[in-house]
N, C-alpha and C. Protein backbone atom coordinates (compact mmCIF):
# COMPACT_ATOMS: atom_id res chain seq x y z
N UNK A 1 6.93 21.15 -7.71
CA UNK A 1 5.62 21.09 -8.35
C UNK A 1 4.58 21.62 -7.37
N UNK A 2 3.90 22.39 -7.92
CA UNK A 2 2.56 23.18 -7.20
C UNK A 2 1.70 23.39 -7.44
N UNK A 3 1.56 22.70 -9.04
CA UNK A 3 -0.20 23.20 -9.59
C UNK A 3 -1.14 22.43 -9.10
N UNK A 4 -2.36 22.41 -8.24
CA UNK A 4 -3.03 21.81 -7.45
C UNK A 4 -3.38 20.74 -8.65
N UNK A 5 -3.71 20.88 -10.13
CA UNK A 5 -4.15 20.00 -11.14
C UNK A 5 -3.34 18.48 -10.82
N UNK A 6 -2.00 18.79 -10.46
CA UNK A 6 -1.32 17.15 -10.10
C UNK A 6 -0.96 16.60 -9.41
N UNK A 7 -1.10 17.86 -7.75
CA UNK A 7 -0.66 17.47 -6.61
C UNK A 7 -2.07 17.05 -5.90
N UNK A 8 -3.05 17.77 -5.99
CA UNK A 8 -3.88 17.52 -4.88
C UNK A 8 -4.74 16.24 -5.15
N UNK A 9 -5.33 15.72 -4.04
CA UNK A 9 -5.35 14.07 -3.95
C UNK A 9 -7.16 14.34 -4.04
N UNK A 10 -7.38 12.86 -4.78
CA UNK A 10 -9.04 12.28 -4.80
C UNK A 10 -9.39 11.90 -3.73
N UNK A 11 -10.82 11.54 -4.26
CA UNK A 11 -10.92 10.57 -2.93
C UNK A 11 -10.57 8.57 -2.77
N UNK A 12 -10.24 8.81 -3.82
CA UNK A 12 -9.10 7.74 -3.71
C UNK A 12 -7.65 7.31 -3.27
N UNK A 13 -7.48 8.75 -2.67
CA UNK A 13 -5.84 8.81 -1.95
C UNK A 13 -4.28 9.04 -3.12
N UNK A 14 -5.12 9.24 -4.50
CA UNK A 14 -4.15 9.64 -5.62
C UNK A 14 -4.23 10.89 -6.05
N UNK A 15 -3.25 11.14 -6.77
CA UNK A 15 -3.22 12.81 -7.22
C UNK A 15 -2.93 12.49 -9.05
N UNK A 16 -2.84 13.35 -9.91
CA UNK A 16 -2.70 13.26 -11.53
C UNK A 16 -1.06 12.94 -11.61
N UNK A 17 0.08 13.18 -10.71
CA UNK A 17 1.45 12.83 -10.67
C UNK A 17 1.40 11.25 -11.01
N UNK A 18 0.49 11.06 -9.34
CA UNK A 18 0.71 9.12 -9.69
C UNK A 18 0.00 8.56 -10.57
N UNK A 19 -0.78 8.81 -11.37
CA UNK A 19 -1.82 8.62 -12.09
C UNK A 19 -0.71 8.81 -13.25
N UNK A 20 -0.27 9.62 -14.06
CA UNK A 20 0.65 9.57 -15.07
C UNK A 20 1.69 8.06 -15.08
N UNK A 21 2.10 7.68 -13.88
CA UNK A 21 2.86 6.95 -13.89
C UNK A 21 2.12 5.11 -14.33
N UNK A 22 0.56 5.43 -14.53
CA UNK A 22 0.07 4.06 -14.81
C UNK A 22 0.54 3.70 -16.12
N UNK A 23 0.75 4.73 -17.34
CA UNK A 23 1.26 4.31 -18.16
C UNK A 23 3.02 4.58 -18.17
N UNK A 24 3.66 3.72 -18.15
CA UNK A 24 5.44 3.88 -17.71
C UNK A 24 6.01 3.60 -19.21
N UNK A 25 7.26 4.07 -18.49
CA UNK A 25 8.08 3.75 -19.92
C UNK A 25 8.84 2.43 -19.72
N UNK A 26 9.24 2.31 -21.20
CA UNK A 26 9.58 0.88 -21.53
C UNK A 26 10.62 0.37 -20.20
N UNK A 27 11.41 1.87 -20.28
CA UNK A 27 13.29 1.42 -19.32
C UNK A 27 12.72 1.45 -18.42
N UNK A 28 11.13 2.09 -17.06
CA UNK A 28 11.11 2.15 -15.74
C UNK A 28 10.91 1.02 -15.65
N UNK A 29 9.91 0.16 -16.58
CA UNK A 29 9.11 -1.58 -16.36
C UNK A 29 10.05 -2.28 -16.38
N UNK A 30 11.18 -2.15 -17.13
CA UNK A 30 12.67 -3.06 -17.20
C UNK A 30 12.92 -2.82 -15.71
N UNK A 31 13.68 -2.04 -15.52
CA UNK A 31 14.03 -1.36 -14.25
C UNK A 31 13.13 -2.40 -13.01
N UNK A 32 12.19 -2.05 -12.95
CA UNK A 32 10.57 -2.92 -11.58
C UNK A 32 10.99 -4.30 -12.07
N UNK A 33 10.64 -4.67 -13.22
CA UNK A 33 10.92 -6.36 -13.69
C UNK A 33 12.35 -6.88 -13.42
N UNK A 34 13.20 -6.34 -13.44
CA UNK A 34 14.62 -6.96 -12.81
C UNK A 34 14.88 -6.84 -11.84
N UNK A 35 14.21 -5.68 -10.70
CA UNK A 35 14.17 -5.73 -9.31
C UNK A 35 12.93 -7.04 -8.67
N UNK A 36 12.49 -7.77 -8.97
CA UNK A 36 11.81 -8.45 -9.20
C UNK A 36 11.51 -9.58 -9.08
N UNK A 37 12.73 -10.00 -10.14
CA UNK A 37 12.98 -11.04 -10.76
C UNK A 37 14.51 -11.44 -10.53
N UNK A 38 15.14 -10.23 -9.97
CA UNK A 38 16.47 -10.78 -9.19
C UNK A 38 16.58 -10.06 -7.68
N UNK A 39 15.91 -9.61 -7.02
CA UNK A 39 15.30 -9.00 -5.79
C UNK A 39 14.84 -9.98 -4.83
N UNK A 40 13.02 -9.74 -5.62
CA UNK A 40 12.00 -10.03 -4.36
C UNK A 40 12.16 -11.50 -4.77
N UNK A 41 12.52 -12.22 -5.73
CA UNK A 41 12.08 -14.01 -6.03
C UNK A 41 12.96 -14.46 -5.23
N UNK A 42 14.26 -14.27 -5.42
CA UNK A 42 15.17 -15.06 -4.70
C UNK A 42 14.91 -14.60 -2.93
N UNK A 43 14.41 -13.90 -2.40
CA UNK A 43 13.58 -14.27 -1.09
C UNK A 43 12.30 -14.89 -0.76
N UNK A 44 11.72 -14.64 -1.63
CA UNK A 44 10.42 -15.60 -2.12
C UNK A 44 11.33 -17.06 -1.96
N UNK A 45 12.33 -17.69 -2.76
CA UNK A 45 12.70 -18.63 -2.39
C UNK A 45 11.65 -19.32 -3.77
N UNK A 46 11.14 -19.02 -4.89
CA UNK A 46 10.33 -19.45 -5.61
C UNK A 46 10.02 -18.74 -6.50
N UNK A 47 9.89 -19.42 -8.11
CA UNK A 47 9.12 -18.54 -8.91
C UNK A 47 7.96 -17.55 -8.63
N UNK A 48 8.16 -16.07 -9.08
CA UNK A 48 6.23 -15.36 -8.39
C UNK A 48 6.38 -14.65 -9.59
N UNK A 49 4.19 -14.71 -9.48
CA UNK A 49 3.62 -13.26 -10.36
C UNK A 49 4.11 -12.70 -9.10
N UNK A 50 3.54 -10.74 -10.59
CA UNK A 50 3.73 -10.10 -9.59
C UNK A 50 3.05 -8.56 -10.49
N UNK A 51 2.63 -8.02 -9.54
CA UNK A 51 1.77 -6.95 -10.07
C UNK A 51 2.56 -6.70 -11.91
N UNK A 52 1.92 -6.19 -13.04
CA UNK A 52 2.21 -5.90 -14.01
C UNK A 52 2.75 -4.55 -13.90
N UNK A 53 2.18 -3.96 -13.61
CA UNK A 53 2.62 -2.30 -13.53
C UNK A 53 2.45 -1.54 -11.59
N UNK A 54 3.49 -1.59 -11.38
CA UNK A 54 3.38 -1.43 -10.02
C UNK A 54 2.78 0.76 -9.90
N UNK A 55 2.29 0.48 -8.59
CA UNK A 55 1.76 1.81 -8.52
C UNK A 55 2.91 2.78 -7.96
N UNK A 56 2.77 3.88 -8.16
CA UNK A 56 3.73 5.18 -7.91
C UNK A 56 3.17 5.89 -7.23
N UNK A 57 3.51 6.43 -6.11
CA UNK A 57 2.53 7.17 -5.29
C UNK A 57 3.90 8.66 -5.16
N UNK A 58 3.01 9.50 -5.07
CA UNK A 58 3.41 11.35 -4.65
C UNK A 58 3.04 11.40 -3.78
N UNK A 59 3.49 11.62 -2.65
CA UNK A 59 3.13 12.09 -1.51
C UNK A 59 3.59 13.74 -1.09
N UNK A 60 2.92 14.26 -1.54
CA UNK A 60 3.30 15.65 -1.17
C UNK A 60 2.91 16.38 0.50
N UNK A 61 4.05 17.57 0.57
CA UNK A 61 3.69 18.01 1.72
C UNK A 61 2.23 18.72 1.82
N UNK A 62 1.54 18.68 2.76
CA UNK A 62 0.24 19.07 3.19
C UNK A 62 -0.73 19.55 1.91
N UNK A 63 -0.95 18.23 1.35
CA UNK A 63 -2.05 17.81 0.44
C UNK A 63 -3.07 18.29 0.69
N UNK A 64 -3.82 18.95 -0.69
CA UNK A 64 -4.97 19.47 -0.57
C UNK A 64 -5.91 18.45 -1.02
N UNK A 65 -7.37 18.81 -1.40
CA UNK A 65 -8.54 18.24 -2.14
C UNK A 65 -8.36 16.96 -1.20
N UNK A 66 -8.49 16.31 -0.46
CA UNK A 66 -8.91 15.17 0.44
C UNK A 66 -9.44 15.50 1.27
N UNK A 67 -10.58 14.97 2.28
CA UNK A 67 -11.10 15.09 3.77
C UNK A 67 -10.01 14.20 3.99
N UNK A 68 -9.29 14.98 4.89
CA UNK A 68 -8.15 13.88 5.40
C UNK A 68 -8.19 13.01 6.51
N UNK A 69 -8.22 11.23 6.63
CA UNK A 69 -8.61 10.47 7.31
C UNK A 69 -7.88 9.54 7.16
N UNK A 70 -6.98 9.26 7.92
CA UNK A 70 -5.89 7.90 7.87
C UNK A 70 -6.46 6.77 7.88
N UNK A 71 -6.82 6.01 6.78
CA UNK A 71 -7.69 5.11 6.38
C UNK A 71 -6.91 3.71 6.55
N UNK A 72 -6.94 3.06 7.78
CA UNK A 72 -5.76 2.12 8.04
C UNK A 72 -6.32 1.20 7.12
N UNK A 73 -6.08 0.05 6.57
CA UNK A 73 -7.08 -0.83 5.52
C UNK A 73 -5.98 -2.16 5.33
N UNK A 74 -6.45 -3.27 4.91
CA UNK A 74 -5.52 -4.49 4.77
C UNK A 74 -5.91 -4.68 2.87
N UNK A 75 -4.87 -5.20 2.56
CA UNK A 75 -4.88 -5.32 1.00
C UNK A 75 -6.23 -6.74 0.70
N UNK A 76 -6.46 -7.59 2.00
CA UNK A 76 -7.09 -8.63 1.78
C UNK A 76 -9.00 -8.21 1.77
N UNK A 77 -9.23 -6.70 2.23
CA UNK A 77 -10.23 -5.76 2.28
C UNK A 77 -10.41 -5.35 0.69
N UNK A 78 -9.92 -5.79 0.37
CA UNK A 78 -9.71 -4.90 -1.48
C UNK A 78 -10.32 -6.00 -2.18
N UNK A 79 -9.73 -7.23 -1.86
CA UNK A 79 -9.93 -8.38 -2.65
C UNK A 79 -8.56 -9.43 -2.53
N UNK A 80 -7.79 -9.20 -2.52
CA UNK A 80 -6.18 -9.62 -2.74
C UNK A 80 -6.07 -10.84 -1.87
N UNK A 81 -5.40 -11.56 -2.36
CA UNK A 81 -5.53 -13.18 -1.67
C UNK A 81 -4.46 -12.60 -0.37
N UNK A 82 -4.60 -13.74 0.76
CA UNK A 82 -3.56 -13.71 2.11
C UNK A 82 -2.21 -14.15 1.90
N UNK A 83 -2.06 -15.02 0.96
CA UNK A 83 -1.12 -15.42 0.67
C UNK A 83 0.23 -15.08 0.06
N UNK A 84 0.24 -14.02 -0.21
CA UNK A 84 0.95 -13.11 -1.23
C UNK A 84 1.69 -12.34 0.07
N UNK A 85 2.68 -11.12 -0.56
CA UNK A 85 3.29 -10.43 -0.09
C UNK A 85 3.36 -8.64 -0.73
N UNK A 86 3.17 -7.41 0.09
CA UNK A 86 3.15 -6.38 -0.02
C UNK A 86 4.88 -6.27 -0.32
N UNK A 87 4.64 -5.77 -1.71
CA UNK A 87 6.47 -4.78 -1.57
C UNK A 87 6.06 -3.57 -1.66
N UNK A 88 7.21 -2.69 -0.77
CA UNK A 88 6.96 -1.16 -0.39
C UNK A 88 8.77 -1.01 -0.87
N UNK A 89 8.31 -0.14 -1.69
CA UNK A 89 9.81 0.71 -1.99
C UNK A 89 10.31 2.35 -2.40
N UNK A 90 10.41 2.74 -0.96
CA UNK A 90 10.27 4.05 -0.99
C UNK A 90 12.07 4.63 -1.92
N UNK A 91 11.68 5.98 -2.80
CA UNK A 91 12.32 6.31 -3.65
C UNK A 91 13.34 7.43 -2.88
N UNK A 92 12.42 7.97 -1.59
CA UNK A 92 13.27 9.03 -0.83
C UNK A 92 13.23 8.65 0.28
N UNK A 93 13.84 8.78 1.29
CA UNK A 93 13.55 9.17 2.68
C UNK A 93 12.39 8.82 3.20
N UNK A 94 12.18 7.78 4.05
CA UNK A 94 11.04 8.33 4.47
C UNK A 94 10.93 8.12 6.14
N UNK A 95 10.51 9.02 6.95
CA UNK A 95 10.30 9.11 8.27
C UNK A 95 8.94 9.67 8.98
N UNK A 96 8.71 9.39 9.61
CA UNK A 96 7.96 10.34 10.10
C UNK A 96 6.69 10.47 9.39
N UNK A 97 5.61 11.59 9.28
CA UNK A 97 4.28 11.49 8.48
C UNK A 97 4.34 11.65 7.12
N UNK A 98 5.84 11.70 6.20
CA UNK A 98 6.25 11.50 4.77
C UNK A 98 6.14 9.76 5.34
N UNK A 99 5.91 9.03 5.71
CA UNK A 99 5.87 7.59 5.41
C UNK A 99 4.64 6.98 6.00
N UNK A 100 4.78 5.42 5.58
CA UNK A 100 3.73 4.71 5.88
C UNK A 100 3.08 4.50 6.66
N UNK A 101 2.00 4.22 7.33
CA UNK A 101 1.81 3.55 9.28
C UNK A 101 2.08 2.07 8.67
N UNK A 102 2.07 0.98 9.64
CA UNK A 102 2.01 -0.18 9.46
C UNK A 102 1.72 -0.79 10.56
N UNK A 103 0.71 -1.65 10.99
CA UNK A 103 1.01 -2.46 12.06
C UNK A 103 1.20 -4.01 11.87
N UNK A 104 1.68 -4.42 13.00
CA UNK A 104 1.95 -6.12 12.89
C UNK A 104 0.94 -6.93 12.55
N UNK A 105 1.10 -8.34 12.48
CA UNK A 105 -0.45 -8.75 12.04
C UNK A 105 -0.89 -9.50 12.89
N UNK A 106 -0.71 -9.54 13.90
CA UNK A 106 -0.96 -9.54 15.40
C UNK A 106 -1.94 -8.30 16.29
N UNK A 107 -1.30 -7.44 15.25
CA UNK A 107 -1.86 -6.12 16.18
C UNK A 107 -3.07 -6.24 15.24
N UNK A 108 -2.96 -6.47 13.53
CA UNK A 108 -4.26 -6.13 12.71
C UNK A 108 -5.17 -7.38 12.90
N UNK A 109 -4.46 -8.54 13.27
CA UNK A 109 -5.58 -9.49 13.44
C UNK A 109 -6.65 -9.28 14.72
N UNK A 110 -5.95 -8.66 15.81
CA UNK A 110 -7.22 -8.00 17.00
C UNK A 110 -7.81 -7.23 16.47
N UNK A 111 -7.75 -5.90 15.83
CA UNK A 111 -8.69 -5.56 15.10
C UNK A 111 -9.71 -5.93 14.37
N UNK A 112 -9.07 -6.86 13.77
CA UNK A 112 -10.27 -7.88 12.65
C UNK A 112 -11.45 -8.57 13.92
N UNK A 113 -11.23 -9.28 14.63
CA UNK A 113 -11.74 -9.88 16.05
C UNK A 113 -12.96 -9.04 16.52
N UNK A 114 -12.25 -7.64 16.70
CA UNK A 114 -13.68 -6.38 17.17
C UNK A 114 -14.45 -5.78 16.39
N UNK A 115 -14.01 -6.87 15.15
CA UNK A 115 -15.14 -6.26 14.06
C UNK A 115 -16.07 -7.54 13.30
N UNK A 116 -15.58 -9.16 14.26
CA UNK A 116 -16.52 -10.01 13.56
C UNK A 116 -15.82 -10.54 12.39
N UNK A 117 -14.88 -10.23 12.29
CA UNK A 117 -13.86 -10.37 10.71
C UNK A 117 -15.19 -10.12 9.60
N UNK A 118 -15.22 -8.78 9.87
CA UNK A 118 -16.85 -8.73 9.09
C UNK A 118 -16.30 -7.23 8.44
N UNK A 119 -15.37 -7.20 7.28
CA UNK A 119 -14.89 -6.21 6.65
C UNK A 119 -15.38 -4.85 6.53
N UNK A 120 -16.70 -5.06 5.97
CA UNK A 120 -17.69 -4.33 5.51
C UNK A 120 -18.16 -3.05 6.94
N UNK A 121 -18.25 -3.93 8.46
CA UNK A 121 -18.19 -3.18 9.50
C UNK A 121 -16.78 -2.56 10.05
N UNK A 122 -15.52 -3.41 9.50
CA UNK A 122 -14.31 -2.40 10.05
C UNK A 122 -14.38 -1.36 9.15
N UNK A 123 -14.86 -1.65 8.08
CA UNK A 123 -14.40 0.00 6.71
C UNK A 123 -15.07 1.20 7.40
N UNK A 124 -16.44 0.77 7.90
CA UNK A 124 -17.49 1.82 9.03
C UNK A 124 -16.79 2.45 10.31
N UNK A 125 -16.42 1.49 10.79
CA UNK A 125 -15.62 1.99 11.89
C UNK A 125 -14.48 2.63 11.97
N UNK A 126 -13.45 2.38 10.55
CA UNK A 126 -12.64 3.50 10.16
C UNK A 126 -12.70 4.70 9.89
N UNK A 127 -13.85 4.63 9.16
CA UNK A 127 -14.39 6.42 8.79
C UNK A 127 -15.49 6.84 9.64
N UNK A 128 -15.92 6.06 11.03
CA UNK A 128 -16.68 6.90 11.62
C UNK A 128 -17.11 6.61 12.97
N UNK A 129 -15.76 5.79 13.29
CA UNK A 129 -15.77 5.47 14.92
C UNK A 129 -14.17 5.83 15.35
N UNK A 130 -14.17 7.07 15.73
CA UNK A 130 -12.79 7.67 16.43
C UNK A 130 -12.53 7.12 17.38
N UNK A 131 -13.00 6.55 18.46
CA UNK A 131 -12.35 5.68 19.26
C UNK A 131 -11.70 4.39 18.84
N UNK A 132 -12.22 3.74 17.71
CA UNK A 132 -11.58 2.90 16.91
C UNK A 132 -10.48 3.17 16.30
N UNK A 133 -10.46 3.91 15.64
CA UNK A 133 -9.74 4.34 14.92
C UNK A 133 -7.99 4.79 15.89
N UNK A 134 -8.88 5.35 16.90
CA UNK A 134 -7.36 5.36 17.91
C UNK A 134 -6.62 4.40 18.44
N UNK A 135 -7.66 3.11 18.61
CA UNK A 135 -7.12 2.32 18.89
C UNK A 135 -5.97 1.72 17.67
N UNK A 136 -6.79 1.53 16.35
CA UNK A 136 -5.72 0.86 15.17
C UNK A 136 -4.41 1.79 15.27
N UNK A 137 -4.47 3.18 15.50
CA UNK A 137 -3.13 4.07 15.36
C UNK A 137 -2.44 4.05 16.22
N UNK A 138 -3.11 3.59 17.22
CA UNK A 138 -1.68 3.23 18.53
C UNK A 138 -0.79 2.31 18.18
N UNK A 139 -1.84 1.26 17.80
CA UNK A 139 -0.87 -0.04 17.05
C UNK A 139 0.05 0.15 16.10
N UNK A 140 -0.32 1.38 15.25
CA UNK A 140 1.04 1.52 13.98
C UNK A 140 1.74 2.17 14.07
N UNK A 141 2.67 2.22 13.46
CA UNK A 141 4.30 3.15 13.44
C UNK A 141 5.03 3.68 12.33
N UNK A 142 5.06 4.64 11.76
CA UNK A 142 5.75 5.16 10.55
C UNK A 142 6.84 4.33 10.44
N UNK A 143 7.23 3.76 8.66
CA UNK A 143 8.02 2.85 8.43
C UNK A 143 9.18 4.20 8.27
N UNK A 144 10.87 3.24 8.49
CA UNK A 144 11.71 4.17 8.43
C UNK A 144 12.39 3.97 7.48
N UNK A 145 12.55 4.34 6.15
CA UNK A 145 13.32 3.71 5.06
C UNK A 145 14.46 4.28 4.73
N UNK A 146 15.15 3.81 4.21
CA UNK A 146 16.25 5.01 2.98
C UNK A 146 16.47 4.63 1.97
N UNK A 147 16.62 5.43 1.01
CA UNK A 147 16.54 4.63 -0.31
C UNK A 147 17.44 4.04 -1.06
N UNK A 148 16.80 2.92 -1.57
CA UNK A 148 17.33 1.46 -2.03
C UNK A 148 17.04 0.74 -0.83
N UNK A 149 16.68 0.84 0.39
CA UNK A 149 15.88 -0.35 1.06
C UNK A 149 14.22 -0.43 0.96
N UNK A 150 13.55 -1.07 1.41
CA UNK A 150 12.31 -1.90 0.47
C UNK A 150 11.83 -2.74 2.04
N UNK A 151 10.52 -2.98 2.20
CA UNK A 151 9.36 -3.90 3.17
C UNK A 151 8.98 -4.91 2.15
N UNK A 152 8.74 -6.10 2.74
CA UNK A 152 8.04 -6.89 1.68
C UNK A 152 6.89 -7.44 3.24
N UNK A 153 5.46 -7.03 3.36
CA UNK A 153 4.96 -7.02 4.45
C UNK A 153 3.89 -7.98 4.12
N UNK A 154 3.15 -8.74 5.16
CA UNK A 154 2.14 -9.43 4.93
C UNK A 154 0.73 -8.98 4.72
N UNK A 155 -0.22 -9.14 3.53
CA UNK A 155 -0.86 -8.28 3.62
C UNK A 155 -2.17 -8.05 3.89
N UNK A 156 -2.40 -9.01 5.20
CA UNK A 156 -2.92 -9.18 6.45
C UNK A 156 -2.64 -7.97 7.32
N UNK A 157 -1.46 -7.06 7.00
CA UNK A 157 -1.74 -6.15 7.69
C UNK A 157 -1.94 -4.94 7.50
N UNK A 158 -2.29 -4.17 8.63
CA UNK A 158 -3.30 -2.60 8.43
C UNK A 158 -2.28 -1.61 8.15
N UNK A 159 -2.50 -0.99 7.20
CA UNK A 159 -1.48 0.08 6.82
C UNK A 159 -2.31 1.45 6.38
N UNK A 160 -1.73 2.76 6.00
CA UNK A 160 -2.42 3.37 5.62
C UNK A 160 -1.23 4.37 5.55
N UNK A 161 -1.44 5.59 4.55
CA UNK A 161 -0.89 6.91 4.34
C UNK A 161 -1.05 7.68 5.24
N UNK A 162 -0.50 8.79 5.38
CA UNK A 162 -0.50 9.79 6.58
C UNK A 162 -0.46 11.11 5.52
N UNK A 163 -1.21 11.98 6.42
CA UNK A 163 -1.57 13.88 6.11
C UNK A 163 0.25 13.60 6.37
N UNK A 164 1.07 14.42 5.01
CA UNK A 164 2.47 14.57 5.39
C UNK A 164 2.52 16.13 5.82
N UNK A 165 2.99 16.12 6.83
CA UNK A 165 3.16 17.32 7.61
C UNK A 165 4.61 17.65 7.61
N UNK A 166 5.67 16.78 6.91
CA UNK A 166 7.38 17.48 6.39
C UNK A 166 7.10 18.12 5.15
N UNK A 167 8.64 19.00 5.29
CA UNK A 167 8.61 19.58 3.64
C UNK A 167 9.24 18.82 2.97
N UNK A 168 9.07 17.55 3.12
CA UNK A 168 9.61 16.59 2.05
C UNK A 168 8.66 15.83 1.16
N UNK A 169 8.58 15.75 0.20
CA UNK A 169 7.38 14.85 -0.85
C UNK A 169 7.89 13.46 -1.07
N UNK A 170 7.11 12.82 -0.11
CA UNK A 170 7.46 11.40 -0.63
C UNK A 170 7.51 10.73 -1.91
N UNK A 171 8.27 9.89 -2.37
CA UNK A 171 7.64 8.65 -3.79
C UNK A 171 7.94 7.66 -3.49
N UNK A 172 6.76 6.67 -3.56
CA UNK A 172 7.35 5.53 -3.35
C UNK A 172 6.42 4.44 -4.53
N UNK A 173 7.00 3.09 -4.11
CA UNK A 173 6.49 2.48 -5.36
C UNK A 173 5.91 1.18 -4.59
N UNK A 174 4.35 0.63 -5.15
CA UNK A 174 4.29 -0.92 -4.17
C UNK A 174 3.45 -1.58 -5.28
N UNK A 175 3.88 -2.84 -5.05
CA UNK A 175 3.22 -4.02 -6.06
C UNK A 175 2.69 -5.10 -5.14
N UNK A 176 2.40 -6.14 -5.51
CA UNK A 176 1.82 -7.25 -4.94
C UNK A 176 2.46 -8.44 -5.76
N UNK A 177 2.90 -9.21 -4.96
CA UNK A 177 3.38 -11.14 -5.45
C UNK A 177 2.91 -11.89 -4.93
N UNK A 178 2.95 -12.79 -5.54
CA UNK A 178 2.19 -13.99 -5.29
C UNK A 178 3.12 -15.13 -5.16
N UNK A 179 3.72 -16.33 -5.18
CA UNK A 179 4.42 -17.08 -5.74
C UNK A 179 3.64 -18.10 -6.24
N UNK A 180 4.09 -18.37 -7.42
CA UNK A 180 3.88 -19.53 -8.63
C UNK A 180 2.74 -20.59 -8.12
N UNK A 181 3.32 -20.94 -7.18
CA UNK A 181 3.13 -22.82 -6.58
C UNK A 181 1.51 -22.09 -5.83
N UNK A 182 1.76 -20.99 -5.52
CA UNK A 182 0.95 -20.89 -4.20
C UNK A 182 -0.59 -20.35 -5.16
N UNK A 183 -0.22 -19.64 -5.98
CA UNK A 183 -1.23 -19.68 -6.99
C UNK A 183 -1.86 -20.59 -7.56
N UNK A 184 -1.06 -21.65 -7.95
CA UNK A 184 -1.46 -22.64 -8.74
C UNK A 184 -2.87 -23.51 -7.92
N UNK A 185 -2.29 -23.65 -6.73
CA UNK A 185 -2.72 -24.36 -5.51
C UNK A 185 -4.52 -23.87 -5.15
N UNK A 186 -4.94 -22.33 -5.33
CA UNK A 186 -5.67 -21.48 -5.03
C UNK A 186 -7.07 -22.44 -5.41
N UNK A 187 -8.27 -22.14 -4.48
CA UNK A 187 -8.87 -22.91 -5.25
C UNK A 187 -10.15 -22.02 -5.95
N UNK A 188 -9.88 -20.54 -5.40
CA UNK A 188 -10.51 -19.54 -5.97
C UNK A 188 -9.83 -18.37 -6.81
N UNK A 189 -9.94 -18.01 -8.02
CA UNK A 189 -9.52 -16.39 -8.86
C UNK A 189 -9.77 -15.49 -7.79
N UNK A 190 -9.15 -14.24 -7.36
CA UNK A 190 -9.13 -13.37 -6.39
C UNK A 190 -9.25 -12.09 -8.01
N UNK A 191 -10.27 -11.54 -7.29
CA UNK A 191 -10.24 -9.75 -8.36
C UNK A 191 -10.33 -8.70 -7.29
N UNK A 192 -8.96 -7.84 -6.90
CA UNK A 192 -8.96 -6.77 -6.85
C UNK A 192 -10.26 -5.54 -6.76
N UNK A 193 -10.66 -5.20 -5.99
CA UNK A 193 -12.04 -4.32 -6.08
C UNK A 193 -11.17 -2.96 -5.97
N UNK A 194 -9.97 -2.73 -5.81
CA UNK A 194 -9.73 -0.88 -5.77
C UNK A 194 -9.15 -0.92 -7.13
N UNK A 195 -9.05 0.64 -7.28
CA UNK A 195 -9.32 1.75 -8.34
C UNK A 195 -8.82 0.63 -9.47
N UNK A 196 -7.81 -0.37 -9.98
CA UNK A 196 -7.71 -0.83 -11.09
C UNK A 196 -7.80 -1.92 -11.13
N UNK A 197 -8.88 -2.72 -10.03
CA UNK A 197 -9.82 -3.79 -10.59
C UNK A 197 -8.25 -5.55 -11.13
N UNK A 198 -7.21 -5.03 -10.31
CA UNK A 198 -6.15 -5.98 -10.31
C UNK A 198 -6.45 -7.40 -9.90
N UNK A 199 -6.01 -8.47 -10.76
CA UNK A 199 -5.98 -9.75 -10.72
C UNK A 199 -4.56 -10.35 -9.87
């Protein structure tokens, strides 16, 4: 695929490929819901929600239409409760700048520290303090997958996409869980503030 109409990315970090995939078919949602529900629960160790329609990402080689800026970011920056868990499930290969950064949450909680845990000033300092910014990328490391293996990461920590510089096009797929009990427990509704406003 090469028509810039579905490869090249917003400024939201999506292209019209992954964007098709918000509406899925009946057999892919079967498919996500039984990986799921006989997968990620029985390590959960507990009943969990869990995203309704998980996102699909294209990662193509050297993506156009973006100012390209490795936007390291924590899912709890969005809105998304701490409590929950990131699943990452890459569809191909992934190594190298076809895959994720990730750092520990050790490494993302010092970050949070030099910013006041004051969100609003790390998002600033991502897009416009390069010495910062070098520092968060020292801390991370391209995840190494193969497919049919899967991250289920805390999502406390800083992650972000990479400019893919292989001739390989990534796909991968990530949702968010919660478990049951731990929801119930919450003593606040959490709403999602990126692109689909997720509960």
């Amino acid at each position: 695929i090469t028509d810039p109409a579905l490869t090249d990315l917003d400024d939201s970090e999506l292209n019209q490929m992954s964007r098709c995939f918000y509406e899925s078919s009946d057999a892919f949602l079967d498919i996500y819901r039984r990986f799921m529900d006989e997968v990620v629960a029985p390590l959960v160790g507990e009943p969990i929600y869990y995203q309704k329609t998980p996102t699909v990402r294209f990662q193509f080689p050297n993506q156009k239409g973006y100012n390209w800026i490795e936007r390291l970011h924590t899912d709890i920056m969005l809105g998304h409760p701490s409590e929950g868990y990131n699943i990452w499930v890459p569809l191909t290969e992934v190594s190298g700048t076809n895959s994720m950064l990730l750092s520990p949450v050790k490494d993302s909680m010092t970050a949070y520290r030099r910013c006041n845990f004051d969100f609003e000033l790390f998002a600033q300092r991502v897009q416009y303090d390069s010495g910062f910014v070098n520092f968060l990328r020292c801390a991370a490391t391209p995840v190494e997958l193969d497919p049919g293996q899967f991250i289920a990461f805390d999502p406390r920590c800083l992650h972000a996409t990479q400019y893919n510089e292989t001739p390989s096009t990534r796909i991968s797929i990530d949702a968010r869980v919660l478990a049951v009990k731990t929801y119930s427990n919450m003593k606040r509704q959490y709403q999602g503030t990126g692109r689909r406003q997720l509960q």
